[in-house]
Protein backbone atom coordinates (compact mmCIF):
# COMPACT_ATOMS: atom_id res chain seq x y z
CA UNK A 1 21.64 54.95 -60.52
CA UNK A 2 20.01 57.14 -57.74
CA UNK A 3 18.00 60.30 -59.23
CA UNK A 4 19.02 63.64 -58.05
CA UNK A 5 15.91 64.35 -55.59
CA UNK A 6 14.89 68.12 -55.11
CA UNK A 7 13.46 68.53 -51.90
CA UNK A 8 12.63 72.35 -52.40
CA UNK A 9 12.44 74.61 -49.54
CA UNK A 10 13.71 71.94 -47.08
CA UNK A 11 16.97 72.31 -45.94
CA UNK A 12 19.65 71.16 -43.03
CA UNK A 13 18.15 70.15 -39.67
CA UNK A 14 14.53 69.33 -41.53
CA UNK A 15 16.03 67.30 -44.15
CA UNK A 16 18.62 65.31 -41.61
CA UNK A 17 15.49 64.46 -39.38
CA UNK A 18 13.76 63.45 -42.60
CA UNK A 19 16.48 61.09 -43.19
CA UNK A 20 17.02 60.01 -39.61
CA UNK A 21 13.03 58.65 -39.34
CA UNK A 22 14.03 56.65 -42.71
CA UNK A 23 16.67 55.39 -41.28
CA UNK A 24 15.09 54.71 -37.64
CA UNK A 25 12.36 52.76 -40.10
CA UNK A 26 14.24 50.39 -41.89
CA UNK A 27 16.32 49.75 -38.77
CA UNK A 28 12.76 48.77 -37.16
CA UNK A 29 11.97 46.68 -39.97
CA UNK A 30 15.32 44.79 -39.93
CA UNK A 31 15.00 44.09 -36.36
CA UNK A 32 11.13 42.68 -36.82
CA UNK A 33 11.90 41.07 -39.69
CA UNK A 34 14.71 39.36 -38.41
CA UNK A 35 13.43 38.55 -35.37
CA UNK A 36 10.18 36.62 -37.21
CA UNK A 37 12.57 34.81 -39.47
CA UNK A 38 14.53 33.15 -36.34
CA UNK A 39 11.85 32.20 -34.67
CA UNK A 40 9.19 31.28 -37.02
CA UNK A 41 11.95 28.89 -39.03
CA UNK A 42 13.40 27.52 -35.56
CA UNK A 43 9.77 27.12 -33.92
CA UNK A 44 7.87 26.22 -37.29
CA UNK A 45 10.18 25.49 -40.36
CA UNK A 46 8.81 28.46 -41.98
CA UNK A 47 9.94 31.52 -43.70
CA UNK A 48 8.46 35.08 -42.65
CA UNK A 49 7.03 34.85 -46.46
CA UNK A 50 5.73 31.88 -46.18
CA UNK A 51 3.73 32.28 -43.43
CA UNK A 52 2.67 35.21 -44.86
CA UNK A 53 1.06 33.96 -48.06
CA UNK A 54 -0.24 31.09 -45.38
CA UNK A 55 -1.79 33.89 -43.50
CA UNK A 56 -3.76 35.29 -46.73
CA UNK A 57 -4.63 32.03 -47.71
CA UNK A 58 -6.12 31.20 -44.45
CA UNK A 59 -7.67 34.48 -44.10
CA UNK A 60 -9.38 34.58 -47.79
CA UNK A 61 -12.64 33.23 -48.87
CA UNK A 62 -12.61 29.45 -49.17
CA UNK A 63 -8.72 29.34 -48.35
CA UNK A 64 -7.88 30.02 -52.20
CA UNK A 65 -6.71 33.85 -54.21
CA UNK A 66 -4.68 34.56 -57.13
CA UNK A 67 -1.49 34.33 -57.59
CA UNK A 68 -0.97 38.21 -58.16
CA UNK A 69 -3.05 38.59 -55.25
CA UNK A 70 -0.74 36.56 -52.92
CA UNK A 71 2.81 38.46 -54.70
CA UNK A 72 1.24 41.70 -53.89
CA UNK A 73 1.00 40.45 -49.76
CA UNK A 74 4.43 39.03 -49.86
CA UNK A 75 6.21 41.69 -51.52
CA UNK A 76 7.94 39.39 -53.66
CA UNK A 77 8.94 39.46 -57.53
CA UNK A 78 6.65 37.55 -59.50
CA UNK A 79 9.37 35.09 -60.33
CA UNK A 80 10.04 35.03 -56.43
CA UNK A 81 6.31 34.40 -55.15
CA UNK A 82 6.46 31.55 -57.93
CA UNK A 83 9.33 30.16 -56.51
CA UNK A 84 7.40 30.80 -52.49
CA UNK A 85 4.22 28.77 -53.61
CA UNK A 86 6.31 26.28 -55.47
CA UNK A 87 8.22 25.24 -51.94
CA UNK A 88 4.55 25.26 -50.25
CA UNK A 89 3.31 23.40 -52.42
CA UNK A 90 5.85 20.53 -52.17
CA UNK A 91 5.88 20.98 -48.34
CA UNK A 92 1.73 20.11 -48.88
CA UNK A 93 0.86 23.35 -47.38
CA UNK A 94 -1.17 24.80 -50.78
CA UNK A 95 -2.05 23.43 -53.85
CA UNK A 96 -2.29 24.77 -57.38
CA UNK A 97 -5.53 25.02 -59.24
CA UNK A 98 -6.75 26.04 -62.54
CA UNK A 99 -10.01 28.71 -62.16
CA UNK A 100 -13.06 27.43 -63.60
CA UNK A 101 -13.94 30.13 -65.40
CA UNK A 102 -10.76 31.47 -67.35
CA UNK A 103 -8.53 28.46 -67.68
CA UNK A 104 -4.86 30.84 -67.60
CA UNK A 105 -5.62 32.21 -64.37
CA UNK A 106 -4.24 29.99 -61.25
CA UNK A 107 -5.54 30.01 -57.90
CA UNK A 108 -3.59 29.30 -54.80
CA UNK A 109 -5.56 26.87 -52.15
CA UNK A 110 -4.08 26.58 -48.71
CA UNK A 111 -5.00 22.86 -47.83
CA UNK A 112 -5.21 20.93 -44.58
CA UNK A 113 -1.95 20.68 -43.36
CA UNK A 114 -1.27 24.30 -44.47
CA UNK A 115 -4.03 25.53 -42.18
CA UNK A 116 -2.45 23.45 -39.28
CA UNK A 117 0.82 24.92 -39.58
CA UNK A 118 0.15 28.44 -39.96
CA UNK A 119 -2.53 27.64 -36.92
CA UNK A 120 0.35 26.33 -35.11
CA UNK A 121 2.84 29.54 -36.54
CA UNK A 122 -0.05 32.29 -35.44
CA UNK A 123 0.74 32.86 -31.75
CA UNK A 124 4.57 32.85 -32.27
CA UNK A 125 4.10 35.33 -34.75
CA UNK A 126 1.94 37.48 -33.08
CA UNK A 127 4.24 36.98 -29.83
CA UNK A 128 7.21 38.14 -31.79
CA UNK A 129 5.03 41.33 -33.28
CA UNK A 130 4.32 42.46 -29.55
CA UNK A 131 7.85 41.94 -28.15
CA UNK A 132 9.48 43.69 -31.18
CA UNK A 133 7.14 46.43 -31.70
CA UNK A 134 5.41 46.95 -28.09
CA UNK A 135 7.88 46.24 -25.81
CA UNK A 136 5.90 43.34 -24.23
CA UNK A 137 6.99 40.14 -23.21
């Protein structure tokens, strides 16, 4: 259940534009999202998350982070980024590994084939970002 939000002194026309950018936002973020799903899947096989946790992987020092580290960049549920690496990993893209020094924690290593997809992924994904959110072609 929504909370009742008081937004004070604002009132009518500042409020409805207030609403309107939300609104205009989401709308953006539909259409980006969207548009990275279709092609990233159709061009790659791969989901706008997983390319994202591919991108942090590939980004991080020696290819490897925790697994909170890697939920926090997908914006995924725990259970959800579980289920993420869990299809990488039997698509050979990452691997699991145990850290050295406290045996609970889990690291997330993006291996060889996981670099050469998300490789191959980068310049749709960056073509997509310009097109959807520059106007460029």
């Amino acid at each position: 259940m929504l909370a009742h939000v008081n937004l004070g002194p604002m009132k009518g026309r500042p409020e409805q534009e207030l609403v309107e950018e939300w609104h205009g936002l989401l709308a953006r973020h539909a259409a980006v999202h969207s548009a990275l799903e279709q092609e990233l899947q159709a061009e790659h096989g791969l989901s706008v998350s997983e390319f994202e946790a591919l991108e942090l992987l590939a980004s991080s020092d020696h290819g490897k982070c925790r697994g909170q580290d890697l939920t926090n960049v997908v914006h995924l549920s725990q259970s959800a980024a579980s289920r993420l690496v869990a299809r990488l990993e039997r698509g050979g893209l990452v691997d699991r590994v145990m850290c050295e020094i406290d045996r609970r924690g889990i690291f997330v290593v993006i291996t060889d084939e996981g670099h050469r997809r998300y490789d191959d992924a980068k310049p749709t994904h960056r073509s997509v970002l310009a097109r959807t959110l520059r106007g460029e072609d």
